[in-house]
C-alpha atoms as a PDB file:
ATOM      1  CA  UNK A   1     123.558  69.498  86.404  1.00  0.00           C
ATOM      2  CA  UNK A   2     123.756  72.135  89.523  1.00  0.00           C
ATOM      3  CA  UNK A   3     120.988  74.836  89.509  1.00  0.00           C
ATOM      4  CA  UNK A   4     123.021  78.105  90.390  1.00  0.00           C
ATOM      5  CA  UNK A   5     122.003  80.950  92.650  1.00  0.00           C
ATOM      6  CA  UNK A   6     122.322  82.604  88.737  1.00  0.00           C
ATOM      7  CA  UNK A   7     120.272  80.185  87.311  1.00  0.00           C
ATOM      8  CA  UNK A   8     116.877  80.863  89.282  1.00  0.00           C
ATOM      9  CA  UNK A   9     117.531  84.580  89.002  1.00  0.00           C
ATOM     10  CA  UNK A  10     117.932  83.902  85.349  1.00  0.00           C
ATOM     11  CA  UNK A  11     114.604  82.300  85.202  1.00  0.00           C
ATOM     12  CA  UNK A  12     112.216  84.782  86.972  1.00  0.00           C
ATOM     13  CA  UNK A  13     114.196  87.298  85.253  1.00  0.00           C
ATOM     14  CA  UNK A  14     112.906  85.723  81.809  1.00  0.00           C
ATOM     15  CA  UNK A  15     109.409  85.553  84.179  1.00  0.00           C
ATOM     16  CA  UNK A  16     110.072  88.797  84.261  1.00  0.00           C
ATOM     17  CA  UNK A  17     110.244  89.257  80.548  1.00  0.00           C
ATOM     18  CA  UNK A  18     107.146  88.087  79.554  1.00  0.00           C
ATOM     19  CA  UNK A  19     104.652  88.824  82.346  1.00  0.00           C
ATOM     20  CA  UNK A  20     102.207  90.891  81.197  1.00  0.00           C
ATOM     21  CA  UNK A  21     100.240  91.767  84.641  1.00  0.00           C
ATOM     22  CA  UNK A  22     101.531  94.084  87.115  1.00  0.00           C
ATOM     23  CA  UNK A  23     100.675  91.714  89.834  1.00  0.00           C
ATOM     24  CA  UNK A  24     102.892  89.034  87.907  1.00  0.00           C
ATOM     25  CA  UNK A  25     105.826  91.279  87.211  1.00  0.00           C
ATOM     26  CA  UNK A  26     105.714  92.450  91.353  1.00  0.00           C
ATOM     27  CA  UNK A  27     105.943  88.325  92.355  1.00  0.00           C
ATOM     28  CA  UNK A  28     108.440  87.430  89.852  1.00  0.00           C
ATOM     29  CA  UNK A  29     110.818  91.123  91.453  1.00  0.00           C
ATOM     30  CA  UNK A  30     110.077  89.872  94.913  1.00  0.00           C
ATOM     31  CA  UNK A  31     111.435  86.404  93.735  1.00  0.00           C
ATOM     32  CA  UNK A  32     114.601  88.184  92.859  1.00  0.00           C
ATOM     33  CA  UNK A  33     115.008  90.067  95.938  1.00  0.00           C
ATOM     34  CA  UNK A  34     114.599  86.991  97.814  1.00  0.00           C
ATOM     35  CA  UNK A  35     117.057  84.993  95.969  1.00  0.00           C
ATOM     36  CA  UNK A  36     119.393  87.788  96.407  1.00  0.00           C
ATOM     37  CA  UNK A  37     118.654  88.216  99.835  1.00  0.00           C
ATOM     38  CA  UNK A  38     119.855  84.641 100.354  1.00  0.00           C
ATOM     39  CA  UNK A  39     122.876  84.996  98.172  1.00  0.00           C
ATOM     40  CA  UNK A  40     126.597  85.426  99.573  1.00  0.00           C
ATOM     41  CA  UNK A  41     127.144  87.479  96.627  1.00  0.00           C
ATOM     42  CA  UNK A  42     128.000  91.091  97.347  1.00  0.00           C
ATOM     43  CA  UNK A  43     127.423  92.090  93.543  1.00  0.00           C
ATOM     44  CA  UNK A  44     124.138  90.751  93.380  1.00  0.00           C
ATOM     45  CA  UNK A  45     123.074  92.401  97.006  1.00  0.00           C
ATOM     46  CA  UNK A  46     124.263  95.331  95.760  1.00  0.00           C
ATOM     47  CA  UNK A  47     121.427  95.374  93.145  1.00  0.00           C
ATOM     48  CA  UNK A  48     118.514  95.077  95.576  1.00  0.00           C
ATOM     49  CA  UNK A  49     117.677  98.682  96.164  1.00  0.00           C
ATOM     50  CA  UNK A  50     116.755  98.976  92.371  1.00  0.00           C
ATOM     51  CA  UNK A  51     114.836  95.822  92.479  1.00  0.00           C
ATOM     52  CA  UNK A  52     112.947  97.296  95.469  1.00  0.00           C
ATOM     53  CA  UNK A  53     112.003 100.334  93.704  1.00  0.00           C
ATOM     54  CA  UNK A  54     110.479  98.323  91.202  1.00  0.00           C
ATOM     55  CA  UNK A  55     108.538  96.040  93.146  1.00  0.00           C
ATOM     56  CA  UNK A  56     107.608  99.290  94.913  1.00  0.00           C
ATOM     57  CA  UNK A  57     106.241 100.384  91.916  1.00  0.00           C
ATOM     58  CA  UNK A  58     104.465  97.314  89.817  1.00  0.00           C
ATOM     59  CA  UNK A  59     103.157  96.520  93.500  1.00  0.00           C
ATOM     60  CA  UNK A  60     101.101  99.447  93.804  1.00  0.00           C
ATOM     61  CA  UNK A  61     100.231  99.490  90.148  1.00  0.00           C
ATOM     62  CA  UNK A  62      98.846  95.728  90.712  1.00  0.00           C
ATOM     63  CA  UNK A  63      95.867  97.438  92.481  1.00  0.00           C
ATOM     64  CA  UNK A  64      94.923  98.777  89.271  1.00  0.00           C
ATOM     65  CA  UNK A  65      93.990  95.263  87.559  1.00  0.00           C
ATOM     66  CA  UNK A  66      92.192  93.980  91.378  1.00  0.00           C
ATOM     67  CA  UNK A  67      89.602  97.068  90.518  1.00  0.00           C
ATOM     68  CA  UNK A  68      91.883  98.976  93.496  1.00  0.00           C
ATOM     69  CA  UNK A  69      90.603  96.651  96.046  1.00  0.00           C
ATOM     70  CA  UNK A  70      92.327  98.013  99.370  1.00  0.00           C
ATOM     71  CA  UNK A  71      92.094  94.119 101.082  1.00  0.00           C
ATOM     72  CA  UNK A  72      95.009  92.976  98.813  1.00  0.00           C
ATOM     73  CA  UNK A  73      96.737  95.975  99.961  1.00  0.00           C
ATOM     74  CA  UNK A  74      99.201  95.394 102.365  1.00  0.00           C
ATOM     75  CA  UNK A  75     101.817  97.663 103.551  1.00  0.00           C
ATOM     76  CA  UNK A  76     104.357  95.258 105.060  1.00  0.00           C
ATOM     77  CA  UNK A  77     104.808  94.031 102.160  1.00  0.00           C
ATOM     78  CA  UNK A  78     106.490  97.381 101.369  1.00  0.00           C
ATOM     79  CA  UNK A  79     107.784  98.539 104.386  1.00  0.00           C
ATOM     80  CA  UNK A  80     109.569  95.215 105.425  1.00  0.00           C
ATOM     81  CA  UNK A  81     111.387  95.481 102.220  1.00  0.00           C
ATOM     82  CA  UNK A  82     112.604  99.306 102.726  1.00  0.00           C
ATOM     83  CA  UNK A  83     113.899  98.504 106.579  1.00  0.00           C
ATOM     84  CA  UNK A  84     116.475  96.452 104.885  1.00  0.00           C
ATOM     85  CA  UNK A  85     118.415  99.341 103.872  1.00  0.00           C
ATOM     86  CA  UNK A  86     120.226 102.056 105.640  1.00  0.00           C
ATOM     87  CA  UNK A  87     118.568 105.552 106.803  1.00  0.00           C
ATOM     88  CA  UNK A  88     119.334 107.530 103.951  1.00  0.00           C
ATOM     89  CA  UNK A  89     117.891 105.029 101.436  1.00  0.00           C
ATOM     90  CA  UNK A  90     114.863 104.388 103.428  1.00  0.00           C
ATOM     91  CA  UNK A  91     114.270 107.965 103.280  1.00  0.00           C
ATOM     92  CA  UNK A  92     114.157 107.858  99.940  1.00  0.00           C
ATOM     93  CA  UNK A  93     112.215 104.536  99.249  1.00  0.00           C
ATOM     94  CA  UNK A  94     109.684 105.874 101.365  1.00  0.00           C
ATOM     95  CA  UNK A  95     109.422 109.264  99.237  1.00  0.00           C
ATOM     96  CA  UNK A  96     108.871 107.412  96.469  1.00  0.00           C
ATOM     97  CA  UNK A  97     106.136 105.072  97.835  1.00  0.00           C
ATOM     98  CA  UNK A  98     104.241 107.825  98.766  1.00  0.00           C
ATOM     99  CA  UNK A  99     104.848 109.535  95.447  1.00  0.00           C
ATOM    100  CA  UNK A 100     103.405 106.691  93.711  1.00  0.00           C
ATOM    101  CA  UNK A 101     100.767 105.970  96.166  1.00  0.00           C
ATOM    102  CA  UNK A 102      99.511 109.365  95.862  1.00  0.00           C
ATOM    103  CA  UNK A 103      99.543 109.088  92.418  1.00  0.00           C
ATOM    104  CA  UNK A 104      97.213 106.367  92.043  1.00  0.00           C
ATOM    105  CA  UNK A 105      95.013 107.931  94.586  1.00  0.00           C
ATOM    106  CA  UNK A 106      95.052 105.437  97.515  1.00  0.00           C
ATOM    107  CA  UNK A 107      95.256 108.361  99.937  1.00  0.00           C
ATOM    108  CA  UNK A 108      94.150 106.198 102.947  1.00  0.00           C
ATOM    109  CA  UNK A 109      96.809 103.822 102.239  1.00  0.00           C
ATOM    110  CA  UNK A 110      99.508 106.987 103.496  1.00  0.00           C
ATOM    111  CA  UNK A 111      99.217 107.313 106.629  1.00  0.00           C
ATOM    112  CA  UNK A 112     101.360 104.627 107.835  1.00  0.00           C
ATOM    113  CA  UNK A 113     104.168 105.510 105.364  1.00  0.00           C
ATOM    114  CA  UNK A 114     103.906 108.985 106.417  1.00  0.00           C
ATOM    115  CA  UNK A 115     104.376 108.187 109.949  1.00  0.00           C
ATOM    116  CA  UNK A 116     107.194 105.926 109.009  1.00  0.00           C
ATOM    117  CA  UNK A 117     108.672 108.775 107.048  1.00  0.00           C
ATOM    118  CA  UNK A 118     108.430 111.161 110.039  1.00  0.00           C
ATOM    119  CA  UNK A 119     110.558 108.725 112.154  1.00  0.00           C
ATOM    120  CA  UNK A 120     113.190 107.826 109.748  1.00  0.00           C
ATOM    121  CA  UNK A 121     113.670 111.600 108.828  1.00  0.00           C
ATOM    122  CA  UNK A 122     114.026 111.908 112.385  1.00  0.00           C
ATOM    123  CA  UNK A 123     116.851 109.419 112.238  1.00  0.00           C
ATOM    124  CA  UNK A 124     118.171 110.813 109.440  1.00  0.00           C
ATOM    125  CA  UNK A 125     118.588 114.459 110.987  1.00  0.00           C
ATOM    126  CA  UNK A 126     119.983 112.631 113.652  1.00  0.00           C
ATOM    127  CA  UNK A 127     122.822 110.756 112.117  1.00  0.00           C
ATOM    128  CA  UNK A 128     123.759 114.172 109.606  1.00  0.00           C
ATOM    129  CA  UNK A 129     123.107 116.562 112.506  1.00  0.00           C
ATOM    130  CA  UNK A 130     124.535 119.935 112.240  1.00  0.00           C
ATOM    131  CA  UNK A 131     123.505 123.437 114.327  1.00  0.00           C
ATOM    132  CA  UNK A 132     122.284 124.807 111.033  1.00  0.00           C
ATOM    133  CA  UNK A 133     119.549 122.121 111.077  1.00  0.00           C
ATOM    134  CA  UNK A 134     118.264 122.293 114.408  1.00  0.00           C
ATOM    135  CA  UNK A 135     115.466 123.415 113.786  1.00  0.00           C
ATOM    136  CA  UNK A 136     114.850 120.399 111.619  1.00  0.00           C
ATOM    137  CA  UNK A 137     115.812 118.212 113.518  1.00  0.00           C
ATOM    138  CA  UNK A 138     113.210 119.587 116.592  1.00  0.00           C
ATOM    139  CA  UNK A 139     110.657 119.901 114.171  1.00  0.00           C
ATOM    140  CA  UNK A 140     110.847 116.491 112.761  1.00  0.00           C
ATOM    141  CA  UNK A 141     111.625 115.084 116.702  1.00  0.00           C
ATOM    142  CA  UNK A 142     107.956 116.408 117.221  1.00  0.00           C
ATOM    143  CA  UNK A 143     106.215 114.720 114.514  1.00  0.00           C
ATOM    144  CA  UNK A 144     107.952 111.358 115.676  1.00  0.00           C
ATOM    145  CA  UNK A 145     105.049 109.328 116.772  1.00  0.00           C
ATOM    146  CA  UNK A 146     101.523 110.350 118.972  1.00  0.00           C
ATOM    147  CA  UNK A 147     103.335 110.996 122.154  1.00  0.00           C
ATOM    148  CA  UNK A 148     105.744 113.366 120.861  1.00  0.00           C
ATOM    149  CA  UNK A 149     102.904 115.209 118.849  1.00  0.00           C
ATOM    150  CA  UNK A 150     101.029 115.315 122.496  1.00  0.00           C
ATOM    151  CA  UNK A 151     104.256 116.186 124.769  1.00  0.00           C
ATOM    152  CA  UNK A 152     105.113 119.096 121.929  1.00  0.00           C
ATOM    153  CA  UNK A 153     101.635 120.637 122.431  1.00  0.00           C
ATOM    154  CA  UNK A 154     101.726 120.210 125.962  1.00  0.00           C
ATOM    155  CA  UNK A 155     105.063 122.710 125.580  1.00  0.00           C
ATOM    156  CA  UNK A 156     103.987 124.934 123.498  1.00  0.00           C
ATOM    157  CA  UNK A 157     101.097 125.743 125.935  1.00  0.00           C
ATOM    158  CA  UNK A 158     103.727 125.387 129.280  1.00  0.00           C
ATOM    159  CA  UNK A 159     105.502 127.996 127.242  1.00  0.00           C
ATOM    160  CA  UNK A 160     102.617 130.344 126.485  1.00  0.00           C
ATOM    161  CA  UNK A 161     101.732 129.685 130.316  1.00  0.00           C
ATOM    162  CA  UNK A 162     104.978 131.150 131.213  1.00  0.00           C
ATOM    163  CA  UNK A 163     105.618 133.551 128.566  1.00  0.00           C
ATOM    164  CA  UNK A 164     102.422 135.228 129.745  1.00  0.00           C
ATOM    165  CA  UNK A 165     102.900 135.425 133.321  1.00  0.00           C
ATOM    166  CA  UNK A 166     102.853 138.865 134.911  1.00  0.00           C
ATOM    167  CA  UNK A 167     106.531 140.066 135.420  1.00  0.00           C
ATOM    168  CA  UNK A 168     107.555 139.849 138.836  1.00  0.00           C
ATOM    169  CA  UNK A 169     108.954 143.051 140.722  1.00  0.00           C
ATOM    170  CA  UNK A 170     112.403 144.084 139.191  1.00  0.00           C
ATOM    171  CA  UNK A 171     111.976 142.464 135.962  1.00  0.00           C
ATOM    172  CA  UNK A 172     111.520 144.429 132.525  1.00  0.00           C
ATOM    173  CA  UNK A 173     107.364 144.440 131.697  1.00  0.00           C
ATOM    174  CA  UNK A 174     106.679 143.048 128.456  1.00  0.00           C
ATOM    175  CA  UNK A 175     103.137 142.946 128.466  1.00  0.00           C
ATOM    176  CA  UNK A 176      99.605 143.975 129.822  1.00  0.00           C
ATOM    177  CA  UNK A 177      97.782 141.211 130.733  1.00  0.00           C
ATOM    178  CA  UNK A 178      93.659 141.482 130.831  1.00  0.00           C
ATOM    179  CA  UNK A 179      92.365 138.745 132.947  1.00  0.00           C
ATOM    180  CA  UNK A 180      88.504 137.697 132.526  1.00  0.00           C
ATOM    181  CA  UNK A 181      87.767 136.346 135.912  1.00  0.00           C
ATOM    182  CA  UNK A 182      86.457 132.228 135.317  1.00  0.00           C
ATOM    183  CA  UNK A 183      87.972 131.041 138.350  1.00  0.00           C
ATOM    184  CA  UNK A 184      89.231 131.956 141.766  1.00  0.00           C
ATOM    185  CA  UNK A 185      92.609 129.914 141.519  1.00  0.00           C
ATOM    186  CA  UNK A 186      95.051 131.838 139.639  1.00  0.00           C
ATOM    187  CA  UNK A 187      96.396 128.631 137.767  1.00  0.00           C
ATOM    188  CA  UNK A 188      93.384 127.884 136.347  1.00  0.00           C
ATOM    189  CA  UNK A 189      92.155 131.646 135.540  1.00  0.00           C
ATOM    190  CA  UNK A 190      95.657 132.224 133.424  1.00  0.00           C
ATOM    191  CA  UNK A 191      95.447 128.992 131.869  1.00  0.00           C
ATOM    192  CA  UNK A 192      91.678 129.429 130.573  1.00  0.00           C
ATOM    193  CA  UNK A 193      92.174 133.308 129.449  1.00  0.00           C
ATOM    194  CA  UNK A 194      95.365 131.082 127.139  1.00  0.00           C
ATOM    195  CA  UNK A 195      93.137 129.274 126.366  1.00  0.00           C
ATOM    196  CA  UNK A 196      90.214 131.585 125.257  1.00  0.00           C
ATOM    197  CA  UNK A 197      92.963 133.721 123.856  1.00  0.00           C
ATOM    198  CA  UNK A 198      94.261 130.657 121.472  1.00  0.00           C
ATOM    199  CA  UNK A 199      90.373 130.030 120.195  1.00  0.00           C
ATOM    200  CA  UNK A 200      89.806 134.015 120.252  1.00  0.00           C
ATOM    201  CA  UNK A 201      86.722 133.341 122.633  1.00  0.00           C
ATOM    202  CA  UNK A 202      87.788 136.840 124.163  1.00  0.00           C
ATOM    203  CA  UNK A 203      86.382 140.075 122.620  1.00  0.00           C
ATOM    204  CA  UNK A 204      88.949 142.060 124.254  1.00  0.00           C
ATOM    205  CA  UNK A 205      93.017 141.179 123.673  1.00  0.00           C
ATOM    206  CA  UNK A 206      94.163 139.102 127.054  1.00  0.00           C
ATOM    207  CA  UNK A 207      97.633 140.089 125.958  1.00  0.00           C
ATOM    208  CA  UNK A 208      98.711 143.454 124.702  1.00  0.00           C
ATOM    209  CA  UNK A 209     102.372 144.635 123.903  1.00  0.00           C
ATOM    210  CA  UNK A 210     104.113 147.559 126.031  1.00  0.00           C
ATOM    211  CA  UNK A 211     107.286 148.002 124.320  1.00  0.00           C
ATOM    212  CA  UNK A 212     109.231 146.584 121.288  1.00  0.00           C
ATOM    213  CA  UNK A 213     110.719 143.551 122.854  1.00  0.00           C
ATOM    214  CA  UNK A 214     106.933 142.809 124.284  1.00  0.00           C
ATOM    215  CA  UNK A 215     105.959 143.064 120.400  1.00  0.00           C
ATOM    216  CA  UNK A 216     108.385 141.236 119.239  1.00  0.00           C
ATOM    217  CA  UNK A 217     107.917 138.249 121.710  1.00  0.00           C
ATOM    218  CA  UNK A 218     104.482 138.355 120.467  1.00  0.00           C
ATOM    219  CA  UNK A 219     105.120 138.284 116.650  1.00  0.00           C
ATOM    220  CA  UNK A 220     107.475 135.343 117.350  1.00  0.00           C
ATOM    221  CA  UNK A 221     105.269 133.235 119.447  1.00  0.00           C
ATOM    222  CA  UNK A 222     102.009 133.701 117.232  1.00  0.00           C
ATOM    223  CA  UNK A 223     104.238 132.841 114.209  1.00  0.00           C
ATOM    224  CA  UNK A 224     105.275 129.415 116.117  1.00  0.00           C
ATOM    225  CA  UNK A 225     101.970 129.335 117.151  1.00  0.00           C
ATOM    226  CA  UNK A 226     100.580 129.316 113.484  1.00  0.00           C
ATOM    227  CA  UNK A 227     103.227 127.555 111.624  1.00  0.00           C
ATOM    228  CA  UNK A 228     103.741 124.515 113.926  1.00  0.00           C
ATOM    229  CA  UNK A 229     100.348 124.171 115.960  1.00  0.00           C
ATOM    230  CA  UNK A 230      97.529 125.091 113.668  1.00  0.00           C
ATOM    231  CA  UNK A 231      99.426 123.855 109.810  1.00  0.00           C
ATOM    232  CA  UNK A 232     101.786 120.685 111.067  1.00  0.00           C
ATOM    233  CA  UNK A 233     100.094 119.351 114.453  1.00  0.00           C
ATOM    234  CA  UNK A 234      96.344 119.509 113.561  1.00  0.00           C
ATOM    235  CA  UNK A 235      96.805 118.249 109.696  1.00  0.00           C
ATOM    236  CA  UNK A 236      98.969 115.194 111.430  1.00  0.00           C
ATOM    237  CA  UNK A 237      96.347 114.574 114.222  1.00  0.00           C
ATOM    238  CA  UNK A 238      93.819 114.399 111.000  1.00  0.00           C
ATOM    239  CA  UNK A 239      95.763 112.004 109.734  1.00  0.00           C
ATOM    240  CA  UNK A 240      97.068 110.374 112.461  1.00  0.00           C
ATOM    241  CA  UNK A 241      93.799 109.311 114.120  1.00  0.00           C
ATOM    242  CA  UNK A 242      91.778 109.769 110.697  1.00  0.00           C
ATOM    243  CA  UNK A 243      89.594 112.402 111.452  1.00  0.00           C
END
């Protein structure tokens, strides 16, 4: 008699059935995915993504019966199985590791499937890309990996650098600039008044509006300042480098 491809997914299905640990249940769905894996069978690959979830989820719940030791936890476990799929469904795979991850409290066991998330979001933005998302798509470019989280700070201060440079003759003022004197290069004196400016080290304003447009290039770059500096960049450093 010929074992089928049918037949062994038959049998850890019935496994399945009457496994009573979550650590059981999670071996006998990662049988299935293999077998399927290994099949020629469109219908049955079609079925994987479901069977991911699940091993997803009676993975993480395993932890519970090993007393939530982090050893057994392994991420690539996970993660290898979620790269199988297409950008879109590895989006959501992800979300829903993390949901369930959180849930159980295994906080430092997030980080990496944040940082995955970040990049295949990126990807994601990428492939659907449309003007109304740029933003998006910039913001989530940024958060890509350590480099880009360095090169976008090193912007935002080029930008403040230049945004803040005394007008040259013939050009509209925007704003008064009050230098404290900490070095005899100018380079160095603009960039530290930034810089005392940013950590409010200054008692007096280094920058101070002269007009409307002066004011409203202020607003604008404090706002950009606060909601993608100080709330995305230093809470993903934090986690990041696990500070």
């Amino acid at each position: 008699m010929t074992i089928t491809i049918f037949d062994l997914i038959n049998d850890e299905e019935l496994r399945l059935v009457n496994a009573t640990e979550a650590s059981e249940k999670s071996t006998c769905i990662n049988n299935i995915i293999q077998l399927k894996l290994h099949s020629s069978i469109p219908r049955l690959q079609n079925d994987i993504y479901v069977d991911v979830k699940k091993y997803i989820y009676f993975y993480i719940q395993s932890l519970k019966e090993k007393q939530y030791n982090y050893d057994e936890f392994s991420e690539s476990h996970i993660v290898d199985l979620i790269q199988l799929f297409n950008v879109e469904q590895q989006f959501n795979l992800l979300e829903y590791a993390l949901r369930e991850i959180k849930r159980e409290h295994l906080f430092e066991k997030t980080i990496e499937f944040e940082n995955l998330l970040n990049k295949v979001e990126f990807k994601k933005e990428c492939q659907n890309f449309k003007f109304r998302n740029f933003f998006k798509l910039f913001f989530t470019g940024c958060l890509y990996n350590n480099w880009s989280i360095a090169i976008a700070l090193i912007t935002c201060f080029m930008l403040c650098f230049i945004i803040y440079l005394p007008a040259p003759k013939d050009f509209p003022v925007l704003f008064k600039t009050t230098y404290y004197q900490v070095s005899d290069s100018f380079f160095l004196n603009h960039c530290s008044n930034i810089l005392m400016s940013i950590f409010d080290i200054q008692q007096d304003k280094f920058v101070l509006p002269v007009n409307i447009w002066g004011t409203l290039v202020l607003i604008l770059t404090k706002c950009f300042f606060i909601a993608i500096v100080v709330n995305v960049f230093v809470d993903q450093l934090k986690s990041r480098f696990k500070i």
